[in-house]
C-alpha atoms as a PDB file:
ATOM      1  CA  UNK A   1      99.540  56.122 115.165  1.00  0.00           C
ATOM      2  CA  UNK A   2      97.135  54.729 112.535  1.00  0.00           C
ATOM      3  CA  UNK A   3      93.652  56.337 112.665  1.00  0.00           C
ATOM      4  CA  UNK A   4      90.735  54.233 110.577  1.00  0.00           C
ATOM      5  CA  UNK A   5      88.198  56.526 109.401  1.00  0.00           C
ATOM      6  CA  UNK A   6      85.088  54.702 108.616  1.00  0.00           C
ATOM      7  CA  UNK A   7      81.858  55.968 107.278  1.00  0.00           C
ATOM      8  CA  UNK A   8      78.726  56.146 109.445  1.00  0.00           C
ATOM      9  CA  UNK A   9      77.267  52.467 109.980  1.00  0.00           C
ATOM     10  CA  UNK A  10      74.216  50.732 112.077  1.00  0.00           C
ATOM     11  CA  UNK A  11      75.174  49.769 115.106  1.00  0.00           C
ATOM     12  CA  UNK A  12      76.454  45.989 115.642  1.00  0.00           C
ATOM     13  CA  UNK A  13      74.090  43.785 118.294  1.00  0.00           C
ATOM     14  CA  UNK A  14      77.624  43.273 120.068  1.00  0.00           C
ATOM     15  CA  UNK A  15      79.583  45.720 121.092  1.00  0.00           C
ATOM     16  CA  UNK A  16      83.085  45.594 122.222  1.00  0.00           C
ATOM     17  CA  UNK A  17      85.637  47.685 122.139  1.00  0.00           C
ATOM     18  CA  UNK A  18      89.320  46.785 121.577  1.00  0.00           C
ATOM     19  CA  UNK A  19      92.612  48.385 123.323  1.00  0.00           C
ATOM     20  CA  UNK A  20      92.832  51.516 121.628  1.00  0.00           C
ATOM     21  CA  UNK A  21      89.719  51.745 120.106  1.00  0.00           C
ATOM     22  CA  UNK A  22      87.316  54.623 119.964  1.00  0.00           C
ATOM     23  CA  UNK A  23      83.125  54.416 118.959  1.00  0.00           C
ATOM     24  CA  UNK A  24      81.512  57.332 118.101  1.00  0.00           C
ATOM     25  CA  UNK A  25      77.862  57.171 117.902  1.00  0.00           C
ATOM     26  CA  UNK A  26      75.734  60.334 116.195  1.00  0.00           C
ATOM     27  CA  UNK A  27      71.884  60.267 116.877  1.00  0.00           C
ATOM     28  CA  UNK A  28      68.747  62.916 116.516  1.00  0.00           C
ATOM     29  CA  UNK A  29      67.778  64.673 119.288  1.00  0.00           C
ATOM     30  CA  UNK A  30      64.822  65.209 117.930  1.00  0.00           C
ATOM     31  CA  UNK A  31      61.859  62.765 119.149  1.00  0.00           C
ATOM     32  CA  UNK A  32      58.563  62.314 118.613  1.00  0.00           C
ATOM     33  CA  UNK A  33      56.145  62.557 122.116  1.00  0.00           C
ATOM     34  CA  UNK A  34      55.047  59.250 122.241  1.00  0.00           C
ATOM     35  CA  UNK A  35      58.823  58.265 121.874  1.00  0.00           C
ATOM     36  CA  UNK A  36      60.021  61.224 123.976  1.00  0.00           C
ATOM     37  CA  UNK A  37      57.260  59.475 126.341  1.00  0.00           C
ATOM     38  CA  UNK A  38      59.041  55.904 126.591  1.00  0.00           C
ATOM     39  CA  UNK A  39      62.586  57.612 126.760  1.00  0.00           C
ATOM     40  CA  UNK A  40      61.713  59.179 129.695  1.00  0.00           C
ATOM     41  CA  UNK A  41      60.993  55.855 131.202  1.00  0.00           C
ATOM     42  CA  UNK A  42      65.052  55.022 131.367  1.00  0.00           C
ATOM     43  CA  UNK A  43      65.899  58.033 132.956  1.00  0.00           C
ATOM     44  CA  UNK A  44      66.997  58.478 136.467  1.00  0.00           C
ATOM     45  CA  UNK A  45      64.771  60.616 139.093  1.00  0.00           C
ATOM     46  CA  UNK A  46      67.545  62.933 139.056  1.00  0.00           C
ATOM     47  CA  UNK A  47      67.720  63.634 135.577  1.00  0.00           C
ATOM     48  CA  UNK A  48      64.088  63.781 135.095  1.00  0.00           C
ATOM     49  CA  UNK A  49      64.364  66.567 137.703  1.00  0.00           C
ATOM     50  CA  UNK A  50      66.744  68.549 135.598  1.00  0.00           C
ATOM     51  CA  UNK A  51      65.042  68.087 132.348  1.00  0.00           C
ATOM     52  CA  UNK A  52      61.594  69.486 134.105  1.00  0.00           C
ATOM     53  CA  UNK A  53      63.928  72.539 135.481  1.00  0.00           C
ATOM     54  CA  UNK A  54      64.576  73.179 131.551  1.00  0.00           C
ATOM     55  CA  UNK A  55      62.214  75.729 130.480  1.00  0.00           C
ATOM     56  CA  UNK A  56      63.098  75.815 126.661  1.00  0.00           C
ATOM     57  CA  UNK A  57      60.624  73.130 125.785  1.00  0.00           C
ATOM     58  CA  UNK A  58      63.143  72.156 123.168  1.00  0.00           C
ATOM     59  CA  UNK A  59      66.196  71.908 124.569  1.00  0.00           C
ATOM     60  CA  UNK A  60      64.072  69.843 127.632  1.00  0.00           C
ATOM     61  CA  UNK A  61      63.106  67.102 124.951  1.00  0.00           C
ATOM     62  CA  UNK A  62      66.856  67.187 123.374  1.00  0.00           C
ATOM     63  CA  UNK A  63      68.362  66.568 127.079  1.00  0.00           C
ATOM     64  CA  UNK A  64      65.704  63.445 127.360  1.00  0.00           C
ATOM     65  CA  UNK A  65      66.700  61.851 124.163  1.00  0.00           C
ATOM     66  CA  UNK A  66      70.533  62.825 124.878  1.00  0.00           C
ATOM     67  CA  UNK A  67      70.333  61.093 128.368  1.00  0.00           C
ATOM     68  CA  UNK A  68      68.232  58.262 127.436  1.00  0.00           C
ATOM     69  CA  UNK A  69      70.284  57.516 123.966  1.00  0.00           C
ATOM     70  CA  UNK A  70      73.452  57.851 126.468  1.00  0.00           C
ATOM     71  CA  UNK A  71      71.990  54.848 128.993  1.00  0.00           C
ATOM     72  CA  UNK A  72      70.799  53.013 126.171  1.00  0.00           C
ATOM     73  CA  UNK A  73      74.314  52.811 124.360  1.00  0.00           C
ATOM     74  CA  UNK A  74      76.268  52.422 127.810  1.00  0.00           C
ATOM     75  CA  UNK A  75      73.835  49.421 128.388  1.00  0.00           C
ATOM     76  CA  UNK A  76      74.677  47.721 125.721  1.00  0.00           C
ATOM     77  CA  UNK A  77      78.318  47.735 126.554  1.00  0.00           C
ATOM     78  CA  UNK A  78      77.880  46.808 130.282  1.00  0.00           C
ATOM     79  CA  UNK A  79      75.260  44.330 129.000  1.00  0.00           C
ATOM     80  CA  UNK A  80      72.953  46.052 131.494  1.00  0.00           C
ATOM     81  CA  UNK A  81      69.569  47.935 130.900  1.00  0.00           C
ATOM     82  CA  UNK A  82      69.754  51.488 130.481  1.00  0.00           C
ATOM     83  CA  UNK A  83      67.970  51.715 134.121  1.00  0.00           C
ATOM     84  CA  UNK A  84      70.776  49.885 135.574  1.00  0.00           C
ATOM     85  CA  UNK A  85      73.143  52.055 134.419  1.00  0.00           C
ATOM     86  CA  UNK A  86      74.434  54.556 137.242  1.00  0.00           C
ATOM     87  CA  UNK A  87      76.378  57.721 137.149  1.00  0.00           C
ATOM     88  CA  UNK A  88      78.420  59.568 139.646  1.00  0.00           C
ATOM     89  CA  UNK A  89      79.204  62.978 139.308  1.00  0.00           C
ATOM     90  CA  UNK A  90      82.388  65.131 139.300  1.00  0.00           C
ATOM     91  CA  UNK A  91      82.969  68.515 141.051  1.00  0.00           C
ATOM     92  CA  UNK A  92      81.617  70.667 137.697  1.00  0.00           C
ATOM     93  CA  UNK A  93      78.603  68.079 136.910  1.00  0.00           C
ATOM     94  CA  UNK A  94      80.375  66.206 134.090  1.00  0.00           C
ATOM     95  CA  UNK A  95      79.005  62.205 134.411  1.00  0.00           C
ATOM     96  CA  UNK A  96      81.222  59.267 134.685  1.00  0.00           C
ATOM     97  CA  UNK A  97      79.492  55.740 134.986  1.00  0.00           C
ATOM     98  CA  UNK A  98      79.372  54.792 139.124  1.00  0.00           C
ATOM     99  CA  UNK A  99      82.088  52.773 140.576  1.00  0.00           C
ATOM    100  CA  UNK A 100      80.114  50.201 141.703  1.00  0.00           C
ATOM    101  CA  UNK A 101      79.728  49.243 137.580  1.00  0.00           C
ATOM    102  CA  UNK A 102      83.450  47.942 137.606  1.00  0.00           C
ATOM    103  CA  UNK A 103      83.388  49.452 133.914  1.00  0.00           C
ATOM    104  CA  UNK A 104      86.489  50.258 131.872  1.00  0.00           C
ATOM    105  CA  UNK A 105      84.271  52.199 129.615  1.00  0.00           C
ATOM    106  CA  UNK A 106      84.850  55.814 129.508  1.00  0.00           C
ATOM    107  CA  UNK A 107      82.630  58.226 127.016  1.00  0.00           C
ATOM    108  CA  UNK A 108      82.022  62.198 126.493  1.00  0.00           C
ATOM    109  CA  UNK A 109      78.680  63.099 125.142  1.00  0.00           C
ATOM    110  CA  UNK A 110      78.528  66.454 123.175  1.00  0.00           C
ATOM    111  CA  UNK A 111      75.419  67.762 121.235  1.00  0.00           C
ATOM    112  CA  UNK A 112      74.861  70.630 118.089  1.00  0.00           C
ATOM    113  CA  UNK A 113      71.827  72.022 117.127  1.00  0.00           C
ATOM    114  CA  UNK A 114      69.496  68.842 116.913  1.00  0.00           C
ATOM    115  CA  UNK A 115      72.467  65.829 116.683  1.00  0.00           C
ATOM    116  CA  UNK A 116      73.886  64.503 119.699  1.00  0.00           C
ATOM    117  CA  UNK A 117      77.455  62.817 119.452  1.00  0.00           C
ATOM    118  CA  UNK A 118      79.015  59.996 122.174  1.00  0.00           C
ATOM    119  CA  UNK A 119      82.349  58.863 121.855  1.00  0.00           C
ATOM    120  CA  UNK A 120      82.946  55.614 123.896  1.00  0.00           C
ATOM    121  CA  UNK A 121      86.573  54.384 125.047  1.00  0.00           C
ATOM    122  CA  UNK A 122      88.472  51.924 126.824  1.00  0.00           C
ATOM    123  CA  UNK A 123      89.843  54.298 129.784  1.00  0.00           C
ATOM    124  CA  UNK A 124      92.327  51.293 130.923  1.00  0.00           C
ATOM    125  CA  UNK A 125      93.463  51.058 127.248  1.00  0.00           C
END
């Protein structure tokens, strides 16, 4: 197996990904408040819930960008607004995009100190 190693790049306006291929996106987590204030915006009730239940003011703003960088990347490849974008949930909490999206899109998010890091596959690939 061949495995491209490219340097970090800005991300296309189209996204697709081809059989076999894997995107790995690295953002801040860091966020200003009026940002942090619009990111909140394209969360879900539910997640908004479990950011407020975070009482480390920091690691409450880093699980807002997280989620909201998550739905805003996902979006782009269901060519759907982040708001649209729905997750269902397995037995330990780990998020899978809903059913109901038809989506062949598969993706682990992962985060370190103030970077977060989503890698985005083709599950039927």
């Amino acid at each position: 197996m061949k495995v491209e190693i490219t340097p970090w790049q800005q991300s296309p306006t189209e996204l697709h990904l081809k059989d076999g291929e894997l995107h790995l996106w690295r953002f801040e987590l860091n966020s200003s408040k009026s940002e942090l204030d619009g990111l909140r915006g394209i969360l879900a009730a539910d997640e908004l819930i479990r950011a407020d239940r975070l009482l480390d003011l920091q690691k409450k703003q880093q699980f807002i960008v997280a989620r909201a960088r998550l739905r805003e990347i996902l979006g782009h490849y269901q060519k759907i607004k982040p708001q649209e974008i729905k997750f269902q949930y397995n037995t330990h909490g780990k998020p899978d995009l809903s059913e109901s999206l038809h989506s062949s899109v598969s993706f682990n998010l992962s985060h370190s100190g103030h970077w977060g890091t989503l890698a985005v596959v083709n599950k039927f690939a």
